[in-house]
C-alpha atoms as a PDB file:
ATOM      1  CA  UNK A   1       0.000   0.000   0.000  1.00  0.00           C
ATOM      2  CA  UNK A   2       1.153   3.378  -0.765  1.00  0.00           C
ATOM      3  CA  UNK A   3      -0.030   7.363  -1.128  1.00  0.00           C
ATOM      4  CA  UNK A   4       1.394  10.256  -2.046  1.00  0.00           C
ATOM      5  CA  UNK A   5       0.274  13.885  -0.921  1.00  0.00           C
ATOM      6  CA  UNK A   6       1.419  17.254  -1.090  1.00  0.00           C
ATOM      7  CA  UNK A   7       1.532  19.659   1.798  1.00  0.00           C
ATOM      8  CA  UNK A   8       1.776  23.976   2.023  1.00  0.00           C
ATOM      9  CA  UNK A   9       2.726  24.924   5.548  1.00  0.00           C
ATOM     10  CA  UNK A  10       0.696  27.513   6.721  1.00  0.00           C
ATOM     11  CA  UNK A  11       1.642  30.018   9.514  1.00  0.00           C
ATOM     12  CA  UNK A  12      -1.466  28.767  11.386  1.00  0.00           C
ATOM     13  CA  UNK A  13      -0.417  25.012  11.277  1.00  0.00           C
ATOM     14  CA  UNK A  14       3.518  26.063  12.589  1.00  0.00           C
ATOM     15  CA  UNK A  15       1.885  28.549  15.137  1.00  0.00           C
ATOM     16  CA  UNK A  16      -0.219  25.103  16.674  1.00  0.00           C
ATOM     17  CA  UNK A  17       3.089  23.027  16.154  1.00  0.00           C
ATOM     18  CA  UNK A  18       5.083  25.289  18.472  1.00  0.00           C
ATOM     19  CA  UNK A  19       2.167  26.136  20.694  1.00  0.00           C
ATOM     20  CA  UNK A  20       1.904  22.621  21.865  1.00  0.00           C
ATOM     21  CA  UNK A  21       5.500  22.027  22.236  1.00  0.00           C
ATOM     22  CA  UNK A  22       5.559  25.575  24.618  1.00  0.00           C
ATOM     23  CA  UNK A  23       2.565  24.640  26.270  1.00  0.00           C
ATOM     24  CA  UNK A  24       3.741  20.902  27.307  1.00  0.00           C
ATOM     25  CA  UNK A  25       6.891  22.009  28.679  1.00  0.00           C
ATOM     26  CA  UNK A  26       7.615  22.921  32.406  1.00  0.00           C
ATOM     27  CA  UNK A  27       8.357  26.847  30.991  1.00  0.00           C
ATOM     28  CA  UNK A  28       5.288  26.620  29.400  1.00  0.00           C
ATOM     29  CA  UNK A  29       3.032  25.704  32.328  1.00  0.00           C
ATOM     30  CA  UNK A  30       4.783  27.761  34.838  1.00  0.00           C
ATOM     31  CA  UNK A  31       4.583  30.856  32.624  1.00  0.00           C
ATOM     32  CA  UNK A  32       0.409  29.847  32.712  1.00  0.00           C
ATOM     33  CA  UNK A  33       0.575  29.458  36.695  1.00  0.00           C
ATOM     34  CA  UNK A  34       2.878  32.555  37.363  1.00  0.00           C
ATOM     35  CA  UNK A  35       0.879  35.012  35.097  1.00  0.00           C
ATOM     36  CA  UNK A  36      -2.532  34.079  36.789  1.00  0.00           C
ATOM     37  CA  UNK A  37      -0.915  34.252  40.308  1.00  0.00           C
ATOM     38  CA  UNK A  38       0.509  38.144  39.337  1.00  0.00           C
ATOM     39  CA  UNK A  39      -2.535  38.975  38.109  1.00  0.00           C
ATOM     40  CA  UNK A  40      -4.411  37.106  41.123  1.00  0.00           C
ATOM     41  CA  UNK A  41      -1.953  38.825  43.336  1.00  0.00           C
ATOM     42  CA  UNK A  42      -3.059  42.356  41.619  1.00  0.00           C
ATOM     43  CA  UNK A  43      -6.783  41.788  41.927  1.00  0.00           C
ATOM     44  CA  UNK A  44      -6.337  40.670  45.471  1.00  0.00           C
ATOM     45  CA  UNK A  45      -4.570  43.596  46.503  1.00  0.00           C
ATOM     46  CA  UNK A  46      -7.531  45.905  45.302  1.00  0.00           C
ATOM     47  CA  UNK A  47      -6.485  46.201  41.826  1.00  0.00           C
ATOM     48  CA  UNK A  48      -5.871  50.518  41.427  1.00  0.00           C
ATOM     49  CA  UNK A  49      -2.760  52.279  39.812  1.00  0.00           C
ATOM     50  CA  UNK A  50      -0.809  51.651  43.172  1.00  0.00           C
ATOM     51  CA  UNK A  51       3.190  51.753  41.179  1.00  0.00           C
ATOM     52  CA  UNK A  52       3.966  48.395  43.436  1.00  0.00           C
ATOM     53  CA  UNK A  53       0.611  46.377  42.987  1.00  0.00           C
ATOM     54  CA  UNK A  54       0.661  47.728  38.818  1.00  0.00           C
ATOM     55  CA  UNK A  55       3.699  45.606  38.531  1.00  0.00           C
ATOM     56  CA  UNK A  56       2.078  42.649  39.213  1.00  0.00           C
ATOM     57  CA  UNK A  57      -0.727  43.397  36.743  1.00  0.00           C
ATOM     58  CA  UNK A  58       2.469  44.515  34.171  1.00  0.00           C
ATOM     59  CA  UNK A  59       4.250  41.047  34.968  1.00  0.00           C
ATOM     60  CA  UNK A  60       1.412  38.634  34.812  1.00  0.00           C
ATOM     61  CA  UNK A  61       0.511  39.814  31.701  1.00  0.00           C
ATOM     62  CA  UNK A  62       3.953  39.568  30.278  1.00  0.00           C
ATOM     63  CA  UNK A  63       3.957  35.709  31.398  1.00  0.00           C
ATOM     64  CA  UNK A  64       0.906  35.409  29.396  1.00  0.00           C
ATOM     65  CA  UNK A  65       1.220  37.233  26.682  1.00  0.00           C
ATOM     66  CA  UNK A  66       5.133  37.181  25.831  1.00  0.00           C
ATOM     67  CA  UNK A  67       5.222  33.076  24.775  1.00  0.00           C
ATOM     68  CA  UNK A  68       2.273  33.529  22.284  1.00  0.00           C
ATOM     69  CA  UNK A  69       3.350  36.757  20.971  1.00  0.00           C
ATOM     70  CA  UNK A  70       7.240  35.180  20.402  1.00  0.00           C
ATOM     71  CA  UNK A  71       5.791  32.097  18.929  1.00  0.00           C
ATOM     72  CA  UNK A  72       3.571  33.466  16.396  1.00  0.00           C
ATOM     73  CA  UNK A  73       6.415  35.417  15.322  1.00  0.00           C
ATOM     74  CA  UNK A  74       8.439  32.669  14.798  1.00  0.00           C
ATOM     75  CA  UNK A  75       5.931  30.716  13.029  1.00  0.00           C
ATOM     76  CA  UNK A  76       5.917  33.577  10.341  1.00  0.00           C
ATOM     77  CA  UNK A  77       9.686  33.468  10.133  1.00  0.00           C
ATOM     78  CA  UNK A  78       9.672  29.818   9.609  1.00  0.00           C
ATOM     79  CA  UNK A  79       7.061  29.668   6.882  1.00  0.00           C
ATOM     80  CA  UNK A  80       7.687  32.869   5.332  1.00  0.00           C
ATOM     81  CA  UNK A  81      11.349  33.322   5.349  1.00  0.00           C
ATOM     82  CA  UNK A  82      12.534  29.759   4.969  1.00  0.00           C
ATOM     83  CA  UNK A  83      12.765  28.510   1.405  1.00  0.00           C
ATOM     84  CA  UNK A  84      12.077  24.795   1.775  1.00  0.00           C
ATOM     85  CA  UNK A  85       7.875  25.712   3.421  1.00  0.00           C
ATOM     86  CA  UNK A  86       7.781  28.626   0.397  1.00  0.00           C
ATOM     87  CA  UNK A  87       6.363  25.462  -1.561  1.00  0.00           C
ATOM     88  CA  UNK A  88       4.610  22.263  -1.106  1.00  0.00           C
ATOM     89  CA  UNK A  89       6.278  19.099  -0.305  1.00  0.00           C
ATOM     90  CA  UNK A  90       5.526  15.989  -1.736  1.00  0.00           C
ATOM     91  CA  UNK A  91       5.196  13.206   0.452  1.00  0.00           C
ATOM     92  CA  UNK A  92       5.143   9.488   0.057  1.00  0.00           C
ATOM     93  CA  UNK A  93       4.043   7.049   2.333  1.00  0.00           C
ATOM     94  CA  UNK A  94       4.746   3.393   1.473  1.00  0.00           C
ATOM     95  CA  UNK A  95       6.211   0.051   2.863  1.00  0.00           C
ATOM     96  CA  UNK A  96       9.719   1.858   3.167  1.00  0.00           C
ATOM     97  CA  UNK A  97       8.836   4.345   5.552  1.00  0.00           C
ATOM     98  CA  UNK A  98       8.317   8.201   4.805  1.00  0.00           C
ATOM     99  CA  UNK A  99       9.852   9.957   1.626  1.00  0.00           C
ATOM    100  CA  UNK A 100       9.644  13.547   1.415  1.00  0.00           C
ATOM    101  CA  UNK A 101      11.106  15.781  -1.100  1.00  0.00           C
ATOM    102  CA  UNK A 102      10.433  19.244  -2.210  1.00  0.00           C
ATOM    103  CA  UNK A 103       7.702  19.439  -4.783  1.00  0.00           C
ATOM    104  CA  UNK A 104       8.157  20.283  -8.666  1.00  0.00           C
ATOM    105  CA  UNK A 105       7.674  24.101  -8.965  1.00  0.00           C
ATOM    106  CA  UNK A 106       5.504  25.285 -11.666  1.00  0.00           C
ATOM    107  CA  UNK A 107       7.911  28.579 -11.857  1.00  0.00           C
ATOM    108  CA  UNK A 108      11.499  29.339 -13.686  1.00  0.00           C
ATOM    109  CA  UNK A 109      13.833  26.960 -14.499  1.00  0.00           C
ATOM    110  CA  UNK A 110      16.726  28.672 -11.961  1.00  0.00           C
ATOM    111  CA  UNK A 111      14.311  28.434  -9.066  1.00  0.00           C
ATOM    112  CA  UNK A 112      13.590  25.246  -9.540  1.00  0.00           C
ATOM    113  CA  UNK A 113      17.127  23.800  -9.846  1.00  0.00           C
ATOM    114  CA  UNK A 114      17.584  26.021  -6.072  1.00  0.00           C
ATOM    115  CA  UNK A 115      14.789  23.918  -4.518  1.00  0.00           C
ATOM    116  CA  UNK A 116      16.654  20.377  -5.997  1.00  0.00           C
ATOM    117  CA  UNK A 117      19.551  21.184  -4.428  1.00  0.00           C
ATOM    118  CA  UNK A 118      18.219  22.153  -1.414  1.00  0.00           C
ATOM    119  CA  UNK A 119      16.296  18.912  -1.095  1.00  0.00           C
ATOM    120  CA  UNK A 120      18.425  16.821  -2.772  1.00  0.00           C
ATOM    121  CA  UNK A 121      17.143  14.841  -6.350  1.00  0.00           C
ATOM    122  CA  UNK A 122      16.442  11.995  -4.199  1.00  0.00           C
ATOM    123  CA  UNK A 123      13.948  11.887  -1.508  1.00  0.00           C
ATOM    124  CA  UNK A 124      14.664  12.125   2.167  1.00  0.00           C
ATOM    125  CA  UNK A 125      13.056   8.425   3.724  1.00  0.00           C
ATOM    126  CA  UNK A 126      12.650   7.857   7.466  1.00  0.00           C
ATOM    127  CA  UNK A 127      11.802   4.398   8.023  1.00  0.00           C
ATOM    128  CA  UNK A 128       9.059   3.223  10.459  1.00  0.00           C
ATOM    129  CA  UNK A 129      11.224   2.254  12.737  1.00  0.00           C
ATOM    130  CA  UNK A 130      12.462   6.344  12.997  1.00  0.00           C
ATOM    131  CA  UNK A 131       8.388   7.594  13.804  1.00  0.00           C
ATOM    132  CA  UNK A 132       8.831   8.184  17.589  1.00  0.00           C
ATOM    133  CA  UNK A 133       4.963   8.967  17.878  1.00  0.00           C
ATOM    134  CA  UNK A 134       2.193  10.080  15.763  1.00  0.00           C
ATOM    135  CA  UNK A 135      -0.790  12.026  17.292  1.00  0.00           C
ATOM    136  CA  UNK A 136      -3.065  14.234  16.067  1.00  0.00           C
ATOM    137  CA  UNK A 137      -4.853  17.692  16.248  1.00  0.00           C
ATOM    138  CA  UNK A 138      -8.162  19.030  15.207  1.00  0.00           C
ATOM    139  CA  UNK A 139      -6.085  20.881  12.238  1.00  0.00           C
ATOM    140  CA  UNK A 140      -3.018  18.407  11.559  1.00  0.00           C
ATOM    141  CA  UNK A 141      -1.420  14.678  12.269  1.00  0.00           C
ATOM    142  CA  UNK A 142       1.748  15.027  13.591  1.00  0.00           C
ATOM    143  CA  UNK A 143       4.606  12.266  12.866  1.00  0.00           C
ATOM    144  CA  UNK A 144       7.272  12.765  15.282  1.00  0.00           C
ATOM    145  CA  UNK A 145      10.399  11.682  14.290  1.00  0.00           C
ATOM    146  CA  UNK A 146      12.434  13.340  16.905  1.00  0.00           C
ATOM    147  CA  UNK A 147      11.313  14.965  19.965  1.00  0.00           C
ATOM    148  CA  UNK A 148      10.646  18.743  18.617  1.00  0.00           C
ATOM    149  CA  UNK A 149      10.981  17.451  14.828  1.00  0.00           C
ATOM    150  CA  UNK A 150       7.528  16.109  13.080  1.00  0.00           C
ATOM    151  CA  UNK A 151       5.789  15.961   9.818  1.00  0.00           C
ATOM    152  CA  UNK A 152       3.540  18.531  10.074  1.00  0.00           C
ATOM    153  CA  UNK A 153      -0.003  17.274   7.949  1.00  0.00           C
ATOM    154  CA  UNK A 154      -2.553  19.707   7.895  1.00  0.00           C
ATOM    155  CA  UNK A 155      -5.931  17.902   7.701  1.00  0.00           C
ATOM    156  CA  UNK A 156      -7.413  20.445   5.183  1.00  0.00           C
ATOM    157  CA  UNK A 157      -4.975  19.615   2.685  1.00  0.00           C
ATOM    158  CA  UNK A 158      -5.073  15.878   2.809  1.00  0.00           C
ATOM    159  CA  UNK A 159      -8.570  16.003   1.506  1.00  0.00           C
ATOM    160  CA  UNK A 160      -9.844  11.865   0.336  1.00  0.00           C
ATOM    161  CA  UNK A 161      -6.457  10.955   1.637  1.00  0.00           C
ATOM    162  CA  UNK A 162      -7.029  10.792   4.669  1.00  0.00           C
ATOM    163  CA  UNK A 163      -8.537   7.859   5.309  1.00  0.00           C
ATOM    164  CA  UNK A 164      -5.637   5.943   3.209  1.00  0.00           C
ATOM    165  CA  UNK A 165      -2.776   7.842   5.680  1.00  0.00           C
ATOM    166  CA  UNK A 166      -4.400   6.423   8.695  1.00  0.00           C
ATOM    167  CA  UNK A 167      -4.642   3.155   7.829  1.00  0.00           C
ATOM    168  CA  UNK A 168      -0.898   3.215   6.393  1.00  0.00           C
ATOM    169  CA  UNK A 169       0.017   4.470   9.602  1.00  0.00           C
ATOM    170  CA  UNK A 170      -1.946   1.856  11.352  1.00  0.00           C
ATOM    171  CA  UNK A 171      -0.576  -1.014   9.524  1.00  0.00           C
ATOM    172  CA  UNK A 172       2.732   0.475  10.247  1.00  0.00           C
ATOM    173  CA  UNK A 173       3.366   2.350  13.022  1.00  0.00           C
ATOM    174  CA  UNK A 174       2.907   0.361  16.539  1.00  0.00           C
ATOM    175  CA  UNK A 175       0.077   1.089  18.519  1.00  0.00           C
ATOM    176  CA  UNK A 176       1.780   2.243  21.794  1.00  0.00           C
ATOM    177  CA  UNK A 177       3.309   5.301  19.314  1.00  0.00           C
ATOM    178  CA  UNK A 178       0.097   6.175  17.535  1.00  0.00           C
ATOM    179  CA  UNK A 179      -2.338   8.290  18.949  1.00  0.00           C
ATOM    180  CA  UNK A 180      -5.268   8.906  16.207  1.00  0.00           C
ATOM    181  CA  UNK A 181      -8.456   9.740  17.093  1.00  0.00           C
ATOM    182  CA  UNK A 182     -10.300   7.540  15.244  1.00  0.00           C
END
């Protein structure tokens, strides 16, 4: 058995990538807990312009707002400034394990040649033994293959193909690593 898709990163699929990874971290959940306490710590002491109780209003905002803020930012740099998300690529699931490669541009002949050499003429494969986990989102399935490093699918794109990539990664990814919905 064996598919092949294409995938476009979006800024909103990166932005969920690296929220989850923030937000399922120790820094993550203590910048959650500290901002609420500041701002808990604000209201408590009768809220008002006070310069000493402000800071805490100042600060717990900061904790919650900072992480977001950063991350979104770095989901634009990722997809907009890096040349490898700029176009689709082309992945194949089969037997083998995972093959990506950059997808065929429909542009000049120069920039095409760029995105080959980037990705190589040959496909990247990880084999099945290299998927760490696979879970899933209500926007994307995620195949880890490295403990910040996935294959980021985003579920609008896979269209009819869905169905096909979950039962390839059924039939070949063990079930104490996959964590699909349905």
């Amino acid at each position: 058995m064996e598919t092949e898709f294409e995938i476009k990163m979006t800024v909103g699929g990166m932005y969920r990538f690296l929220m989850y990874h923030a937000y399922h971290s120790f820094a993550g959940i203590f910048s959650i807990v500290a901002g609420l306490a500041l701002i808990g710590f604000y209201i408590w002491n009768g809220g008002g312009f006070e310069t000493r109780n402000l800071w805490n209003l100042v600060f717990g905002l900061l904790f919650l707002l900072y992480e977001p803020i950063t991350l979104h930012s770095q989901a634009v740099k990722h997809v907009k400034l890096n040349f490898v998300y700029k176009h689709p690529l082309h992945y194949t699931l089969s037997e083998e394990g995972i093959a990506v490669r950059q997808a065929k541009l429909q542009g000049g002949m120069d920039e095409e040649l760029y995105v080959e050499s980037l990705m190589g003429p040959k496909p990247t494969v990880a084999g099945w033994d290299s998927v760490l986990l696979v879970r899933e989102d209500s926007k994307s399935i995620l195949v880890y293959t490295g403990k910040k490093n996935a294959c980021i699918w985003l579920r609008d794109q896979l269209g009819a193909r869905e169905a096909e990539i979950r039962e390839i990664l059924r039939k070949y990814v063990p079930a104490d690593k996959l964590k699909l919905r349905s």
